[in-house]
C-alpha atoms as a PDB file:
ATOM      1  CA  UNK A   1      36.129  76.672 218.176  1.00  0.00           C
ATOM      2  CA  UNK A   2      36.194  79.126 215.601  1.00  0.00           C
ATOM      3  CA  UNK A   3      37.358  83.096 216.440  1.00  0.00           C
ATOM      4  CA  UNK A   4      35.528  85.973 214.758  1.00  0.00           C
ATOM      5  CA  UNK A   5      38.131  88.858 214.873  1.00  0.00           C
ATOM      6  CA  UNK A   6      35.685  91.758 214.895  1.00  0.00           C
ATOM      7  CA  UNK A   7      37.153  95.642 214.260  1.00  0.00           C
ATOM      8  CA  UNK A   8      35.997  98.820 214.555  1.00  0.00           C
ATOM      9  CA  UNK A   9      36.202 100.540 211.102  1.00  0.00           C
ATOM     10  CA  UNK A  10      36.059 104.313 212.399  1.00  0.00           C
ATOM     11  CA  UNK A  11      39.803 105.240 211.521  1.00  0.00           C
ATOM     12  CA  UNK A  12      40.412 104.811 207.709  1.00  0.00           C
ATOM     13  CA  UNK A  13      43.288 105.852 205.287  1.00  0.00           C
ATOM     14  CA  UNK A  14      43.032 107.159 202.029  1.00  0.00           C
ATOM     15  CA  UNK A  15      45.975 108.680 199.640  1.00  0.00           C
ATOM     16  CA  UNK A  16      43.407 111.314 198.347  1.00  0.00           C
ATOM     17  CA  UNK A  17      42.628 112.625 202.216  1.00  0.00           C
ATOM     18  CA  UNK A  18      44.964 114.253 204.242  1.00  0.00           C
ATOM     19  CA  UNK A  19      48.234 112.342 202.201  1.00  0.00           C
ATOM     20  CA  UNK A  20      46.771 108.730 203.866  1.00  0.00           C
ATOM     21  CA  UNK A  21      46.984 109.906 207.214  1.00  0.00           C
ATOM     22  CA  UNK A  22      44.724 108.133 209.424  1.00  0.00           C
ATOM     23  CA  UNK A  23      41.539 109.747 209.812  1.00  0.00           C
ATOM     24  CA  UNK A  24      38.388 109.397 211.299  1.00  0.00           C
ATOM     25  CA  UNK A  25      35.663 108.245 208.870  1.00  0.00           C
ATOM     26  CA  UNK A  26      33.331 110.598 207.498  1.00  0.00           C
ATOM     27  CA  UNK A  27      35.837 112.962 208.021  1.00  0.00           C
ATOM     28  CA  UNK A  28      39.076 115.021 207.305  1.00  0.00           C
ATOM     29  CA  UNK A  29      39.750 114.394 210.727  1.00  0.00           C
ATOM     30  CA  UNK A  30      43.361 113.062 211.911  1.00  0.00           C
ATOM     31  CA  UNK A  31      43.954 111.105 214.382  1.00  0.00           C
ATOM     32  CA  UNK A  32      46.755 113.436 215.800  1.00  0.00           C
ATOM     33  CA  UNK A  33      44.247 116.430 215.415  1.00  0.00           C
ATOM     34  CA  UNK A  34      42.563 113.994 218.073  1.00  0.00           C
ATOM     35  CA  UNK A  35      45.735 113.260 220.217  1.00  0.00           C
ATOM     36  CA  UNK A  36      46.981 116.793 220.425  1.00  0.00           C
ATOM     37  CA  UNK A  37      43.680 118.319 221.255  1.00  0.00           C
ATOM     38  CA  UNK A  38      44.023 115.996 224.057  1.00  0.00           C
ATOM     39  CA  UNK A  39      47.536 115.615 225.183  1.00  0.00           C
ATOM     40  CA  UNK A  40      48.644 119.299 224.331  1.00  0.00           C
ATOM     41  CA  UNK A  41      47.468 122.880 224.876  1.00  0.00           C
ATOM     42  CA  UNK A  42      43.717 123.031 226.337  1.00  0.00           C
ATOM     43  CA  UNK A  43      44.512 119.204 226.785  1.00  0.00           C
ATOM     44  CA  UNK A  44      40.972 118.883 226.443  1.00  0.00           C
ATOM     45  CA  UNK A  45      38.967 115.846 227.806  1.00  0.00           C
ATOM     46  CA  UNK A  46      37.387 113.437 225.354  1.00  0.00           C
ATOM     47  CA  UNK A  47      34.279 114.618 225.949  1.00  0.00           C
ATOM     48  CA  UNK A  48      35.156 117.780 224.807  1.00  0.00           C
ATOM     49  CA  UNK A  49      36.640 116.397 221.960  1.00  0.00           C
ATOM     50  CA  UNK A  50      33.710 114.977 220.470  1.00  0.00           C
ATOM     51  CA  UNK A  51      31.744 118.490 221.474  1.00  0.00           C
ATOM     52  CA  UNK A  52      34.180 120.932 219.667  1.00  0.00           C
ATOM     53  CA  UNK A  53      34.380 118.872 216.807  1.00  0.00           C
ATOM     54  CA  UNK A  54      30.889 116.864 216.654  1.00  0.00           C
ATOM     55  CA  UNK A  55      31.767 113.821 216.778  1.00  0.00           C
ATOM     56  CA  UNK A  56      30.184 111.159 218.049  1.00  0.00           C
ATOM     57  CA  UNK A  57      32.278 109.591 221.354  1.00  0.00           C
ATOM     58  CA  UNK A  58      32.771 106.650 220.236  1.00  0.00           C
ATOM     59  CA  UNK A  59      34.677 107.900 217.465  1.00  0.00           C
ATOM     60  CA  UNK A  60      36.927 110.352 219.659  1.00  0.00           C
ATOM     61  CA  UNK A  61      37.926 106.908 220.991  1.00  0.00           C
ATOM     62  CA  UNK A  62      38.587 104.919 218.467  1.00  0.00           C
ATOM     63  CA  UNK A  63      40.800 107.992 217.701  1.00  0.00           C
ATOM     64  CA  UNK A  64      42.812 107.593 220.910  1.00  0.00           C
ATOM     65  CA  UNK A  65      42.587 103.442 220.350  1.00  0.00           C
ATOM     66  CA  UNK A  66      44.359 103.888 216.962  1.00  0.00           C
ATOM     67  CA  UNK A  67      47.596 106.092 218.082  1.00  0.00           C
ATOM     68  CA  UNK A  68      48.265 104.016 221.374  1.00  0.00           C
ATOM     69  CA  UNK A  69      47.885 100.937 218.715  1.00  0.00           C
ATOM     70  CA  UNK A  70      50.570 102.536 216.440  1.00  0.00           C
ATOM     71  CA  UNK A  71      52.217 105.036 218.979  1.00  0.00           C
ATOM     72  CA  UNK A  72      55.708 104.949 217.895  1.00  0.00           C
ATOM     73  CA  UNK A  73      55.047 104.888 213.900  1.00  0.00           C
ATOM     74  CA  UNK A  74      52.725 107.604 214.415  1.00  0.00           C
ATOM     75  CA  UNK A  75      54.995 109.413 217.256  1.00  0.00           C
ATOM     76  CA  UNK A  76      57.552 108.922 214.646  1.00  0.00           C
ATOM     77  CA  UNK A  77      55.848 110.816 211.614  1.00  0.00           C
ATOM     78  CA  UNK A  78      54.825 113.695 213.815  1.00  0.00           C
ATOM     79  CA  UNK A  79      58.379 114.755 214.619  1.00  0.00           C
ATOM     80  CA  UNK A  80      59.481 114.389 210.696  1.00  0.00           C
ATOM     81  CA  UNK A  81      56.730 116.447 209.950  1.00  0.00           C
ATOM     82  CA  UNK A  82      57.654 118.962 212.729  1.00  0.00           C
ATOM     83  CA  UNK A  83      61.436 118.907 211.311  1.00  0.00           C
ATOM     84  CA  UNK A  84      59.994 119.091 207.673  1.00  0.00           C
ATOM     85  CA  UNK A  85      57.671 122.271 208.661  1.00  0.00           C
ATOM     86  CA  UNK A  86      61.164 123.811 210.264  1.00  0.00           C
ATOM     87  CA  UNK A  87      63.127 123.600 207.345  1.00  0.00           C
ATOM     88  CA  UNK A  88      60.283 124.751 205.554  1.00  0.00           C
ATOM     89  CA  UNK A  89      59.550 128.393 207.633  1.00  0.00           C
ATOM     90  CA  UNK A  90      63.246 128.777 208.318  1.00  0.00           C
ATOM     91  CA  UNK A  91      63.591 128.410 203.925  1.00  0.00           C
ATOM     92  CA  UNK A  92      60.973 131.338 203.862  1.00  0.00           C
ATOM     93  CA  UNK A  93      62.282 133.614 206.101  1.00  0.00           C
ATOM     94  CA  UNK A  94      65.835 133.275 204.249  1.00  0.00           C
ATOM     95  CA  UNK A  95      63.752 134.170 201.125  1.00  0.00           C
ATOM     96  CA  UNK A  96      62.018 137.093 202.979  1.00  0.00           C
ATOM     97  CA  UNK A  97      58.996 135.193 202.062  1.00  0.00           C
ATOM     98  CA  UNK A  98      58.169 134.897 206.241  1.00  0.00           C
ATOM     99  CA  UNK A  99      58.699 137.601 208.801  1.00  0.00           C
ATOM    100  CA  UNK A 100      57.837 135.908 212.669  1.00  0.00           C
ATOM    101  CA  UNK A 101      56.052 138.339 215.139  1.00  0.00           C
ATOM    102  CA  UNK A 102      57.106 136.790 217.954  1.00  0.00           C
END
């Protein structure tokens, strides 16, 4: 018996969008644009998701599919970039380049 391994090609990577991040196709979309819309702030439902940012569903999910797929690689780069956008604001405001109105 012979297995077909069939994928859903909705989350592509490209070095010329968004540095290769994965995104969803057709768009600049990232996938953690996706998760955090979800899991953070308004911690919107899917549904809403795909609303706010017309999509269709089935994309929001393939979204979601993706990260839990690669959850700790992509976990991973979100907290380097979070450290590397720290060093970055705290490097302007030693340059006076950045004043925070907090």
């Amino acid at each position: 018996m012979v297995m077909n391994i069939l994928s859903i090609n909705e989350i592509v990577s490209d070095p010329k969008v968004r540095s290769g991040r994965p995104v969803i196709r057709g768009t600049g979309i990232t996938v953690m644009t996706i998760v955090f819309a979800h899991t953070t702030g308004d911690k919107l439902t899917l549904e809403q998701i795909a609303e706010d940012y017309r999509l269709p569903f089935g994309q929001v999910l393939a979204a979601m599919a993706y990260y839990y797929l690669h959850q700790e690689e992509m976990d991973a780069q979100a907290q380097r970039e979070s450290e590397e956008t720290t060093l970055l604001l705290a490097e302007l405001e030693r340059q006076g380049k950045l004043t925070r109105h907090d």
